[in-house]
Protein backbone atom coordinates (compact mmCIF):
# COMPACT_ATOMS: atom_id res chain seq x y z
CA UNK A 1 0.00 0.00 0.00
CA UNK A 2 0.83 3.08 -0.75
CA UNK A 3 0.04 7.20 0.49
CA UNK A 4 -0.48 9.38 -2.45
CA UNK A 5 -2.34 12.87 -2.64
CA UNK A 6 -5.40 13.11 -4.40
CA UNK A 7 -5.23 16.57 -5.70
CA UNK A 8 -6.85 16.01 -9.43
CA UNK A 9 -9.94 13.93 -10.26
CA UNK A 10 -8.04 10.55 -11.37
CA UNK A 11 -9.13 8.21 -8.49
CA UNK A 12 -13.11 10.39 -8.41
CA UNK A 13 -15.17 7.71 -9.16
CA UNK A 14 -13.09 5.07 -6.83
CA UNK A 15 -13.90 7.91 -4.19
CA UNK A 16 -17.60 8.19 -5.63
CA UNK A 17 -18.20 4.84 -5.13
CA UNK A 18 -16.95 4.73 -1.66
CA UNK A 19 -18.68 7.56 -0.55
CA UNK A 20 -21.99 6.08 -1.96
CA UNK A 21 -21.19 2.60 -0.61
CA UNK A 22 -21.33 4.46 2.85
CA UNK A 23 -24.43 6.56 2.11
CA UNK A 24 -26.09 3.25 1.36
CA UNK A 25 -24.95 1.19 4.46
CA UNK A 26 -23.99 3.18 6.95
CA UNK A 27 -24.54 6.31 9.07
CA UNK A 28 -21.20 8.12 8.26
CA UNK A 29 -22.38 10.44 5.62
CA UNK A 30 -25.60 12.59 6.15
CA UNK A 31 -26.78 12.06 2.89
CA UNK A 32 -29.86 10.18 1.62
CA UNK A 33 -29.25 9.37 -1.96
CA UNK A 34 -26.18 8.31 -3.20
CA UNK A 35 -24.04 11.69 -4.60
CA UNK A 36 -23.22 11.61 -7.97
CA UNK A 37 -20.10 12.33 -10.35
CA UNK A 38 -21.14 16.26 -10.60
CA UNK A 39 -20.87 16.27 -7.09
CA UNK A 40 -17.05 15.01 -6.81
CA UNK A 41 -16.10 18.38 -8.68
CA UNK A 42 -17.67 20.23 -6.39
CA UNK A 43 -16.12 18.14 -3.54
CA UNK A 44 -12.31 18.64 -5.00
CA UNK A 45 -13.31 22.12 -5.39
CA UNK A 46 -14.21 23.14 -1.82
CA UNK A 47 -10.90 20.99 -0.70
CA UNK A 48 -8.33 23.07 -2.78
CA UNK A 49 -10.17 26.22 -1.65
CA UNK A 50 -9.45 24.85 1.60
CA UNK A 51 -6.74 23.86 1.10
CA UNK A 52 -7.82 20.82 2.92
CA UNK A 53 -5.62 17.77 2.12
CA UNK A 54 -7.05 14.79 0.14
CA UNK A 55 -4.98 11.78 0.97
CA UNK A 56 -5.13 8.56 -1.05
CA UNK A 57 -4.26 4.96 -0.14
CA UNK A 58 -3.49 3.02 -3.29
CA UNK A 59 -2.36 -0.75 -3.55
CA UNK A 60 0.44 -1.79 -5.71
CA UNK A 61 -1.98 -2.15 -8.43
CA UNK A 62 -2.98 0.80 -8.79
CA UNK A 63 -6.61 0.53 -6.69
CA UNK A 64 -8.03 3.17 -4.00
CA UNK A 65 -7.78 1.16 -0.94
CA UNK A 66 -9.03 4.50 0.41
CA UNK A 67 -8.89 8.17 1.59
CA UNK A 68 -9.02 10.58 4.35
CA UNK A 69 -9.59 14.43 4.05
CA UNK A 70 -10.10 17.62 6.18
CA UNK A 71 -12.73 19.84 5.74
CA UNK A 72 -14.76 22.93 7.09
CA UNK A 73 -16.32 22.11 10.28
CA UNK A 74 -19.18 24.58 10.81
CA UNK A 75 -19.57 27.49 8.90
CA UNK A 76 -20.13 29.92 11.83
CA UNK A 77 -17.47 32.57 12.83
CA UNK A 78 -17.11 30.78 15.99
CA UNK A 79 -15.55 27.59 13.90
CA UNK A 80 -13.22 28.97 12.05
CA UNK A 81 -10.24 27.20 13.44
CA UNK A 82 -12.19 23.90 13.93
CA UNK A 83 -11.51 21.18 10.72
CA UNK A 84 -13.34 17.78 10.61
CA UNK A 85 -11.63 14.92 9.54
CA UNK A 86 -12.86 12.42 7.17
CA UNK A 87 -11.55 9.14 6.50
CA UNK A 88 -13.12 6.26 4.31
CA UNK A 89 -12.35 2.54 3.67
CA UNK A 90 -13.41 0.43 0.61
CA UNK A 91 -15.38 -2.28 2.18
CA UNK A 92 -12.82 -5.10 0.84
CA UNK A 93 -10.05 -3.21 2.54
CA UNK A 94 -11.88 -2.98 6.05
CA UNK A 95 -10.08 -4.29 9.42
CA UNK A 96 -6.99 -4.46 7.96
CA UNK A 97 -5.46 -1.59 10.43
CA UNK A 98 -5.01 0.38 6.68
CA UNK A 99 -6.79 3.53 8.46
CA UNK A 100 -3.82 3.96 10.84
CA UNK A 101 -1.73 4.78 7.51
CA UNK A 102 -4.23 7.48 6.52
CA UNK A 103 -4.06 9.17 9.66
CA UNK A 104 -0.84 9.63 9.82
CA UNK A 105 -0.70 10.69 6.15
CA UNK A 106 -3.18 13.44 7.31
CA UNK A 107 -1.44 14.47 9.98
């Protein structure tokens, strides 16, 4: 495995599919319906405006293991200093101790 930043769009659908994958089965996104591919532009977007990191994990061949980000917490005055972190695993890649490496690639 390997840490890589995710600055351009080439691993946005692995991310999509992730991030919908969660929507779906778990209670780690607040969305309802799965996002689609219009909103990963957006998402990059607000990250470089940021600038927030994207980190990547990617296995030797080349697959999105998975990623962790920052992001704006609130967007009250009072928050300005406060970032939320994000991290997501593929769900073949789960409980594998891989989410230690993206924390510290965060960090």
């Amino acid at each position: 495995m390997q840490l890589m930043t995710c600055q351009d769009t080439r691993h946005a659908d692995a991310m999509l599919a992730i991030f919908n994958e969660a929507i779906v089965h778990s209670t780690a996104l607040y969305d309802y319906r799965p996002r689609t591919c219009a909103s990963m532009t957006a998402w990059f977007a607000a990250k470089a405006s940021g600038p927030f990191p994207v980190i990547g994990l990617q296995t030797d061949a080349g697959e999105l293991a998975g990623f962790a980000s920052y992001g704006t917490f609130r967007a009250w005055p009072a928050y300005r200093y406060t970032v939320e972190h994000s991290l997501y695993l593929h769900q073949a890649y789960r409980g594998r101790g891989l989410s230690q490496q993206l924390l510290q690639g965060v960090n």
